[in-house]
N, C-alpha and C. Protein backbone atom coordinates (compact mmCIF):
# COMPACT_ATOMS: atom_id res chain seq x y z
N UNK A 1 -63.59 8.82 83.62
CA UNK A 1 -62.23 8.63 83.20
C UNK A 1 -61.28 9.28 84.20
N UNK A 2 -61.87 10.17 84.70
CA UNK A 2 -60.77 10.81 85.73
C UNK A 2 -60.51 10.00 87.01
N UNK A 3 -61.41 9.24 87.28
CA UNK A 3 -61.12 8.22 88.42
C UNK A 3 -59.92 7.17 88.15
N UNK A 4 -60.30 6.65 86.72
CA UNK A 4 -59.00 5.51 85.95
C UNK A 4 -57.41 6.45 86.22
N UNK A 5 -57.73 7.91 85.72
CA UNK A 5 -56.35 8.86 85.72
C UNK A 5 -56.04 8.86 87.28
N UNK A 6 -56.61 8.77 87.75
CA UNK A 6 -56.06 8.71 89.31
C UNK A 6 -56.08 8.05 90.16
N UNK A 7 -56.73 6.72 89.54
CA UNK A 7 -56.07 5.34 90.39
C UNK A 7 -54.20 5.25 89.47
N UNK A 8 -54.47 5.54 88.41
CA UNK A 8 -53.59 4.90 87.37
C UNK A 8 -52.22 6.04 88.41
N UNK A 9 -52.40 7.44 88.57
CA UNK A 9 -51.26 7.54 89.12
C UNK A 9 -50.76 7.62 90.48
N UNK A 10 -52.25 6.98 91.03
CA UNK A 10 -51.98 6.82 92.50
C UNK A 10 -50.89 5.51 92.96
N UNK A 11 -51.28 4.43 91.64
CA UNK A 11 -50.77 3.57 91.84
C UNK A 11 -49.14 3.45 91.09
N UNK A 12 -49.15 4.68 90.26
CA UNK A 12 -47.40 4.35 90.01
C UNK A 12 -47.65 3.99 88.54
N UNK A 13 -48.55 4.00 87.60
CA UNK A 13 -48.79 3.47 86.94
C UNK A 13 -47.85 4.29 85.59
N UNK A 14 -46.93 3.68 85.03
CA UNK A 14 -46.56 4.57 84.10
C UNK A 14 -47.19 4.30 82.62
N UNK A 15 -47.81 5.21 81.72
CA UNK A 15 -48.91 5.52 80.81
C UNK A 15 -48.80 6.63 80.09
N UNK A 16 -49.06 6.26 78.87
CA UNK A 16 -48.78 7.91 78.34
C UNK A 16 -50.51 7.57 77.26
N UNK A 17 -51.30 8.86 77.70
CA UNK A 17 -52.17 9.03 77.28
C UNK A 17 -52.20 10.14 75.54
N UNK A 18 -52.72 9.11 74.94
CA UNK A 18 -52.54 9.67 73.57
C UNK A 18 -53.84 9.68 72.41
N UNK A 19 -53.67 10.52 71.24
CA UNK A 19 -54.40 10.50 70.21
C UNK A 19 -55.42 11.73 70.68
N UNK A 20 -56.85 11.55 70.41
CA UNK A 20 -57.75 12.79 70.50
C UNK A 20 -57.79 13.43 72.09
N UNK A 21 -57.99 12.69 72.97
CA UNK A 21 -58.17 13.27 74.38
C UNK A 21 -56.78 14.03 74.74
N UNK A 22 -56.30 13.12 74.33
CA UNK A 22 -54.73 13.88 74.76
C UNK A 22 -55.02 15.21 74.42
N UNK A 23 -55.07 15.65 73.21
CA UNK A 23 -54.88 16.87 72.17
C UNK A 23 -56.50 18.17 72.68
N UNK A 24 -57.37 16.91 73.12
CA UNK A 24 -58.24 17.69 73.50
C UNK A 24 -57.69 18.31 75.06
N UNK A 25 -57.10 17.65 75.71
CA UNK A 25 -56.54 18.08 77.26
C UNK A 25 -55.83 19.38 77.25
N UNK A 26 -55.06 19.34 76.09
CA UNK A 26 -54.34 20.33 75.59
C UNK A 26 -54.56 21.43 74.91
N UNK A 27 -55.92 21.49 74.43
CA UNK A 27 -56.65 22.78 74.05
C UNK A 27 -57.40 22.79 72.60
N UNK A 28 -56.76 21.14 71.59
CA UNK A 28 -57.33 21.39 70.70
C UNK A 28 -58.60 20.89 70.67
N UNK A 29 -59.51 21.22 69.87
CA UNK A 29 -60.96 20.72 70.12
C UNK A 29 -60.65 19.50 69.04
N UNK A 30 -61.29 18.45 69.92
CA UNK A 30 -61.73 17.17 69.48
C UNK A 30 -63.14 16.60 69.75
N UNK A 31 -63.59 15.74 68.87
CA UNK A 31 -64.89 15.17 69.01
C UNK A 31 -64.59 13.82 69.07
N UNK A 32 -63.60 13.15 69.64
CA UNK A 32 -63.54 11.91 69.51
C UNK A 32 -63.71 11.84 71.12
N UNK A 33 -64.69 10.76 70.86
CA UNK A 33 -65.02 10.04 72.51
C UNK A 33 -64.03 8.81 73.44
N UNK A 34 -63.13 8.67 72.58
CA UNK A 34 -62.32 6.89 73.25
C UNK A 34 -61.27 7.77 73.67
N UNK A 35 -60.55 6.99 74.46
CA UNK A 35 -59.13 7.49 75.33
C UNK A 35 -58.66 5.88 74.82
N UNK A 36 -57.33 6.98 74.22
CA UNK A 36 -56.23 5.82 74.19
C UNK A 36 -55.04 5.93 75.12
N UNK A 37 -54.49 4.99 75.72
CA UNK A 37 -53.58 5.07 76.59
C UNK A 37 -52.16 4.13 76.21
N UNK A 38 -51.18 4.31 75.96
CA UNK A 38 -49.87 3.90 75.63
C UNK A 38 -49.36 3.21 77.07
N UNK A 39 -49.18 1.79 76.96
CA UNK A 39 -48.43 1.20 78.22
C UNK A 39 -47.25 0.63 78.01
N UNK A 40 -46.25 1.00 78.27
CA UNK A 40 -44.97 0.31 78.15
C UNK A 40 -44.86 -1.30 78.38
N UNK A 41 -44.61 -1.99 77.13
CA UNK A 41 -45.50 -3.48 77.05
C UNK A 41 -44.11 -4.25 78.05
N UNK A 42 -42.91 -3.61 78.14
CA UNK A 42 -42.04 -4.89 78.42
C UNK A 42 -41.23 -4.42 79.96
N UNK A 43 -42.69 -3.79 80.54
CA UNK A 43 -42.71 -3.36 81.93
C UNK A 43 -43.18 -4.58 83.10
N UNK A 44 -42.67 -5.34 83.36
CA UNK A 44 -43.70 -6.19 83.76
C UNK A 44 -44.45 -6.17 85.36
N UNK A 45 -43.70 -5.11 86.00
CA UNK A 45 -44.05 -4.83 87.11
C UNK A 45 -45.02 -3.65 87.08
N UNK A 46 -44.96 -2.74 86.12
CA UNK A 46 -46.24 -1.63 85.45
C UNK A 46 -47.21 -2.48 85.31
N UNK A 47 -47.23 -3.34 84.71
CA UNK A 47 -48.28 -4.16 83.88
C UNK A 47 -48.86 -4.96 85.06
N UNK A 48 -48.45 -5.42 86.05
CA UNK A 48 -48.38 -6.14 87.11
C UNK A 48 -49.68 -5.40 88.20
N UNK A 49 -48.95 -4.18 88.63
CA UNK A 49 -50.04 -3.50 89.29
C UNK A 49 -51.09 -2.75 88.53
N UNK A 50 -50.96 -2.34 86.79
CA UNK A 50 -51.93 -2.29 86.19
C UNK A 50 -53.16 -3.34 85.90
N UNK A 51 -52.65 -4.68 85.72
CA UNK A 51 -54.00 -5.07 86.00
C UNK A 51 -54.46 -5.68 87.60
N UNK A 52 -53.65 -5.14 88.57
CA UNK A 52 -54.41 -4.99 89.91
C UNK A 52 -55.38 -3.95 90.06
N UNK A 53 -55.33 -2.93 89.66
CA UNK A 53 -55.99 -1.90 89.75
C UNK A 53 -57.57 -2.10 89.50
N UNK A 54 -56.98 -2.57 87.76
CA UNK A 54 -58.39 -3.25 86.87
C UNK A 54 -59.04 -4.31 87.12
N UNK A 55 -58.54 -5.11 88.23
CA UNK A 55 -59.25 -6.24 87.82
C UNK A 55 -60.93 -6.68 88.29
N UNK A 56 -61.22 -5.62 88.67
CA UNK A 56 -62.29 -5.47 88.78
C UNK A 56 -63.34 -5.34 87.45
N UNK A 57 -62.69 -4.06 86.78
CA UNK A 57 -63.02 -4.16 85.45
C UNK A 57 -63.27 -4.78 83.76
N UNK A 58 -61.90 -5.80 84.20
CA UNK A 58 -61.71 -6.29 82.66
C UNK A 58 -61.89 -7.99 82.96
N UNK A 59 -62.20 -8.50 81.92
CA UNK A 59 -62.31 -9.64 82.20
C UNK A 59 -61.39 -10.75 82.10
N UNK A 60 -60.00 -10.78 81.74
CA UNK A 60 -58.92 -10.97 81.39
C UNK A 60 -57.51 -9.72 81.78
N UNK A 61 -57.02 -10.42 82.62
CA UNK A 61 -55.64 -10.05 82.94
C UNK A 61 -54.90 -9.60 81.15
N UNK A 62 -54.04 -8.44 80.90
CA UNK A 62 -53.62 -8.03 80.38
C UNK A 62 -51.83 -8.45 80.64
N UNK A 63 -51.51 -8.97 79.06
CA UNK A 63 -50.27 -9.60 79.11
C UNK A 63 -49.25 -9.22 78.21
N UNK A 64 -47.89 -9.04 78.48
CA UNK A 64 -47.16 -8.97 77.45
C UNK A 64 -47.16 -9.39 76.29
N UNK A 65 -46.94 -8.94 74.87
CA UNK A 65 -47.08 -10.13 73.97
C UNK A 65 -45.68 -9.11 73.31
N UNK A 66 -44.31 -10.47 73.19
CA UNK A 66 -43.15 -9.55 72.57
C UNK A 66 -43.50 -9.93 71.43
N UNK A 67 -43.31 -8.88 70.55
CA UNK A 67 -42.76 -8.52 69.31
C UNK A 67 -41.87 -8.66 68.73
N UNK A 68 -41.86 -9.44 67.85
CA UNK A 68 -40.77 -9.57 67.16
C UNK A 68 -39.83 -7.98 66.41
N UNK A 69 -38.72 -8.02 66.28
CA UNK A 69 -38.41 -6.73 65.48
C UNK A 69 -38.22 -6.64 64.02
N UNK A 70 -38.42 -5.87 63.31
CA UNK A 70 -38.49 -6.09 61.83
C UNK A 70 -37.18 -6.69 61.16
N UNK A 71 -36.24 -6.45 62.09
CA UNK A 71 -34.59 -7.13 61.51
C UNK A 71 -34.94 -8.82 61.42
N UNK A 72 -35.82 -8.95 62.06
CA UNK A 72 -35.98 -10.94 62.77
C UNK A 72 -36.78 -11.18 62.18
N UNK A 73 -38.39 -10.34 61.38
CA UNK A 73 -39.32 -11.25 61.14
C UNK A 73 -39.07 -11.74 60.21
N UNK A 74 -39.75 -13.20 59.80
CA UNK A 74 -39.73 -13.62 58.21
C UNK A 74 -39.40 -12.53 57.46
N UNK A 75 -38.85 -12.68 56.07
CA UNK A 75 -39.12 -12.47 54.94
C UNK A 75 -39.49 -13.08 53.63
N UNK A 76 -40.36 -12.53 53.25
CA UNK A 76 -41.25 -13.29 51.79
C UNK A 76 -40.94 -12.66 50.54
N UNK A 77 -40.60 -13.66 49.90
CA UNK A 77 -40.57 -13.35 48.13
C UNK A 77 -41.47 -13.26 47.26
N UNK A 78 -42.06 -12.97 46.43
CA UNK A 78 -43.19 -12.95 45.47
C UNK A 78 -41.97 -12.97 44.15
């Protein structure tokens, strides 16, 4: 994982690493094994050289998907 952390900021990559590793980085003890990483989805030039980095790795290019905001989505009656 430390190789991903340092392509990721060799390349500019902006990321905010979160949940157990985070907290474990930081001193609290965790037993959780996954790294989650937060990418700013409506970056498209982040996202751009993020999956340059990867594409070795993943098998599918990684894509924006907008979100609607809760003011816009449907609403349903029961």
């Amino acid at each position: 994982m430390n190789e991903l952390i340092l392509a990721l900021n060799a390349a500019g990559i902006r990321y905010l690493l979160v949940g157990g590793q985070a907290m474990r980085l930081t001193g609290m003890p965790r037993f959780s094994m996954d790294w989650d990483f937060f990418i700013p989805p409506r970056d498209g030039k982040n996202l751009a050289r993020l999956n340059e980095i990867l594409q070795d790795e993943i098998d599918v290019p990684l894509v924006v998907h907008v979100l609607r905001s809760f003011r816009t989505a449907p609403t349903f009656s029961f």
